[in-house]
C-alpha atoms as a PDB file:
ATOM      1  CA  UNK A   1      25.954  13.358  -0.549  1.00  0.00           C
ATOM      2  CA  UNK A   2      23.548  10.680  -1.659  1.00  0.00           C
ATOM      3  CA  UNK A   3      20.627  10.109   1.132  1.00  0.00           C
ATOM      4  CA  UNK A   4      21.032   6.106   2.360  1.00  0.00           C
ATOM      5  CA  UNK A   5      18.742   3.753   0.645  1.00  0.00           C
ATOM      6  CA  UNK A   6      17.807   0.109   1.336  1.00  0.00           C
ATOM      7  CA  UNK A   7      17.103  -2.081  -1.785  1.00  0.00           C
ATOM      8  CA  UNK A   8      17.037   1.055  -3.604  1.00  0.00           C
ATOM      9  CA  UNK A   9      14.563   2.241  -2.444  1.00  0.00           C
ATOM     10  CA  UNK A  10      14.455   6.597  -1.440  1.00  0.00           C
ATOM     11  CA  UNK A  11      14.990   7.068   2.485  1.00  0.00           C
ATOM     12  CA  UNK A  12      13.494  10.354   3.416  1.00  0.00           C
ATOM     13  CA  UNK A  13      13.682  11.718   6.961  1.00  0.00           C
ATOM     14  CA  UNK A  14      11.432  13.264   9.194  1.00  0.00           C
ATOM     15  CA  UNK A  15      13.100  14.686  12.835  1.00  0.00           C
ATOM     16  CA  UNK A  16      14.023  11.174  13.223  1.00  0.00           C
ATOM     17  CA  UNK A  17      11.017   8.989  12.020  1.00  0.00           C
ATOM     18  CA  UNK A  18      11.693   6.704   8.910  1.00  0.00           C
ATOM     19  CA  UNK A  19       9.615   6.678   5.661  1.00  0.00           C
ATOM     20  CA  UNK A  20      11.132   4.847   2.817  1.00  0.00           C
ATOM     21  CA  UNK A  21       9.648   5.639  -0.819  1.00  0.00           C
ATOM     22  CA  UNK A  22       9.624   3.150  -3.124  1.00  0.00           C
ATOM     23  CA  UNK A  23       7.980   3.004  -7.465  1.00  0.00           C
ATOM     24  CA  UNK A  24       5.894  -0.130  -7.500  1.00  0.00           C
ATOM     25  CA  UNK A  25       8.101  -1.660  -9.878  1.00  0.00           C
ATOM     26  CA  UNK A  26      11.276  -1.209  -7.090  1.00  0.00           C
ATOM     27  CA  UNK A  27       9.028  -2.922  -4.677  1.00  0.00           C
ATOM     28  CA  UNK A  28       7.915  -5.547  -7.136  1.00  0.00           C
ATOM     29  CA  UNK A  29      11.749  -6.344  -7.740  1.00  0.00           C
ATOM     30  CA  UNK A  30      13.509  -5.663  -4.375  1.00  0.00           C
ATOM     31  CA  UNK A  31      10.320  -7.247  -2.299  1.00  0.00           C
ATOM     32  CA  UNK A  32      12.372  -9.632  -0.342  1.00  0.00           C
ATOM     33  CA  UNK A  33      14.804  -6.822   1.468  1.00  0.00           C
ATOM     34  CA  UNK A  34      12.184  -4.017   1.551  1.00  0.00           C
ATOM     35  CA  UNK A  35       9.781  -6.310   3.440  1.00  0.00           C
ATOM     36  CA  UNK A  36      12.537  -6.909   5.725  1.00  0.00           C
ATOM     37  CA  UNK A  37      12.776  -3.173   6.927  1.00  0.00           C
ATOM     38  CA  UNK A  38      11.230  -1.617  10.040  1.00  0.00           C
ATOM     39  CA  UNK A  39      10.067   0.943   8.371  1.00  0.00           C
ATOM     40  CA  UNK A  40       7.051   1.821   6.300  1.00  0.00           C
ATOM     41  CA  UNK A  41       7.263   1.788   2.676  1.00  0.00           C
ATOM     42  CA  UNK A  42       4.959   4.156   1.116  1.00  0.00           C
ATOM     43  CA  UNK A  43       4.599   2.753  -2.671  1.00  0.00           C
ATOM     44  CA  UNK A  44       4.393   4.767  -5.715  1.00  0.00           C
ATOM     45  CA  UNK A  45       3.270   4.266  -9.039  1.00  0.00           C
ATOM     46  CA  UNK A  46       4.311   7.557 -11.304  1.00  0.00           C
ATOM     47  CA  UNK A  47       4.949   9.674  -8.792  1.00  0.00           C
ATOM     48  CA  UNK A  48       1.376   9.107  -7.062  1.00  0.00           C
ATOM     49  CA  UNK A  49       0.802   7.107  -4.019  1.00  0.00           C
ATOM     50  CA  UNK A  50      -0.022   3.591  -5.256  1.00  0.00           C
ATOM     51  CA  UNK A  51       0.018   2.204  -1.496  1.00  0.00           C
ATOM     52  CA  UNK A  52       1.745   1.543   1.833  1.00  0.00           C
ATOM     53  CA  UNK A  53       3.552  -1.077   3.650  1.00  0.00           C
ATOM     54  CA  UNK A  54       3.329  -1.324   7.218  1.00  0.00           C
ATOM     55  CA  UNK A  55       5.605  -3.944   8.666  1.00  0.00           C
ATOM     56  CA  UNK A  56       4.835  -5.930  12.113  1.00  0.00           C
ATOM     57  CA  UNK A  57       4.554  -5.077  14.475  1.00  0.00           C
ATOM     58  CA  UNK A  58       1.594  -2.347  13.762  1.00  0.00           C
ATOM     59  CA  UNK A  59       3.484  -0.126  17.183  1.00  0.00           C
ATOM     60  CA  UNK A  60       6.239   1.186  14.336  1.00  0.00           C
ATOM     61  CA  UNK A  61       3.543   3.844  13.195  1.00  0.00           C
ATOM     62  CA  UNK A  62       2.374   6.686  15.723  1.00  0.00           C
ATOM     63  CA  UNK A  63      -1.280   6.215  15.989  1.00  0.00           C
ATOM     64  CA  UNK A  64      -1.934   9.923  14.631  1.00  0.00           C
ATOM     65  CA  UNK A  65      -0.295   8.611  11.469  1.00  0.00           C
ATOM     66  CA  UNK A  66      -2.156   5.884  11.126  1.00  0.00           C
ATOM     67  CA  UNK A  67      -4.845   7.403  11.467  1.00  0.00           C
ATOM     68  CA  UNK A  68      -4.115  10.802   9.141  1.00  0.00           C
ATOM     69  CA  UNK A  69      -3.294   7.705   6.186  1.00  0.00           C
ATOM     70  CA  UNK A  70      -6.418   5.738   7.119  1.00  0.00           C
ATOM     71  CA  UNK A  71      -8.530   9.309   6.613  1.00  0.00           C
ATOM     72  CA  UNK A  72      -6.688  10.326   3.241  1.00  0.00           C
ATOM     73  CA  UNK A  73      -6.753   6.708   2.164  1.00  0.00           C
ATOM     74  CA  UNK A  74     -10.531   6.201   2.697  1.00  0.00           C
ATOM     75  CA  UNK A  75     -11.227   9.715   1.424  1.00  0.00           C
ATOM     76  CA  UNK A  76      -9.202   8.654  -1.826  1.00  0.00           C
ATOM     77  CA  UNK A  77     -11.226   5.402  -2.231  1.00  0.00           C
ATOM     78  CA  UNK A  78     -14.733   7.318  -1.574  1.00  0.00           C
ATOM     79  CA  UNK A  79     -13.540   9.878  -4.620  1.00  0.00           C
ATOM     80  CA  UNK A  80     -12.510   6.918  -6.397  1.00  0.00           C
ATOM     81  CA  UNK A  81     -16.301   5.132  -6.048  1.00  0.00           C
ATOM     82  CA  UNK A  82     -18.264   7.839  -6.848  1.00  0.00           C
ATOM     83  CA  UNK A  83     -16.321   8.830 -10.141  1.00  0.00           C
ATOM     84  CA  UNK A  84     -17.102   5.533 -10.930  1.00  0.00           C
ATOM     85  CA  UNK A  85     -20.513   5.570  -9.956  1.00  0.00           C
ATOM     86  CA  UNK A  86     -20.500   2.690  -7.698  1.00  0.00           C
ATOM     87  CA  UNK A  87     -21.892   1.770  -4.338  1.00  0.00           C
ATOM     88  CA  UNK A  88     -20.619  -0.415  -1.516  1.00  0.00           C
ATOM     89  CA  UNK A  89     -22.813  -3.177  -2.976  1.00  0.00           C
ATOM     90  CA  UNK A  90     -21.301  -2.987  -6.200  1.00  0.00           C
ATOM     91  CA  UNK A  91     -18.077  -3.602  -5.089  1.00  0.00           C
ATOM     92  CA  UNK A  92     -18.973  -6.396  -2.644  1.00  0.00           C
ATOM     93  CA  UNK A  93     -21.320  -8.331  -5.313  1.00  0.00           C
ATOM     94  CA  UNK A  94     -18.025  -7.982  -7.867  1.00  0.00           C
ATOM     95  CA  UNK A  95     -15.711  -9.680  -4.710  1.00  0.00           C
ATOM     96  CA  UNK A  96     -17.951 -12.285  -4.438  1.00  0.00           C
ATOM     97  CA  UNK A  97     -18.042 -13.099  -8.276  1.00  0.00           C
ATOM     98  CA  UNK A  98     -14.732 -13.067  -8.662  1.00  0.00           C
ATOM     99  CA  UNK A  99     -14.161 -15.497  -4.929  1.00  0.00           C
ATOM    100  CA  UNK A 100     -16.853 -17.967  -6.776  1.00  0.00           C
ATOM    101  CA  UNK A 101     -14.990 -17.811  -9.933  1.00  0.00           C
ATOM    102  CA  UNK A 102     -11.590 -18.225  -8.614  1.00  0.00           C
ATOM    103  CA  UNK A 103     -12.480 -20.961  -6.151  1.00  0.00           C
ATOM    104  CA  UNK A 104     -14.218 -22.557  -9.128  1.00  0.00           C
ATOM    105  CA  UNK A 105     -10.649 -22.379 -10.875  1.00  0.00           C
ATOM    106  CA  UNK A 106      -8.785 -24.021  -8.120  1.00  0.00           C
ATOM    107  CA  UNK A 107     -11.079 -26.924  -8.245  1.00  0.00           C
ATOM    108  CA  UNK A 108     -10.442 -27.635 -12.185  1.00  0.00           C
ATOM    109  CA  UNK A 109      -6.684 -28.247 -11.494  1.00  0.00           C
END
């Protein structure tokens, strides 16, 4: 028997707790319905975490989750950084390039 899916997207169950799996391109192209679930969507992008949806209201999580994905998230974006070679600063002074250039662009039109 096939496991239910919404939108297409893989329903996986955990003693009762909800986690939906979905490729970025599933996501990209059933957006509308999966942003409609109650459930969090964690977001893959060939077969490696690309991201995660938490719908409102933030109470659908258990707070140890939330904070387990905050801890592997961050840890993932610090390995990220310094394989790059970059600093806080570096990534703030890009933002703000890229804000100045972009508001520049709305302005032109």
């Amino acid at each position: 028997m096939q496991p239910p899916s919404v939108a297409g997207a893989q329903y996986n169950s955990h003693q009762g707790d909800h986690m939906r799996i979905s490729t970025v391109r599933e996501f990209r192209d059933r957006a509308t319905g999966l942003l409609r679930t109650k459930d969090p969507i964690l977001v893959t992008r060939r077969g490696r975490l690309a991201g995660v949806f938490f719908p409102r209201p933030e109470a659908t999580l258990p707070i140890e989750l939330k904070k387990e994905l905050f801890a592997l998230l961050s840890a993932d974006l610090a390995r990220q950084l310094k394989r790059r070679r970059l600093s806080e600063k570096d990534v703030l002074a890009d933002f703000k390039v890229w804000r100045k250039a972009r508001r520049e662009a709305r302005r032109r039109r």
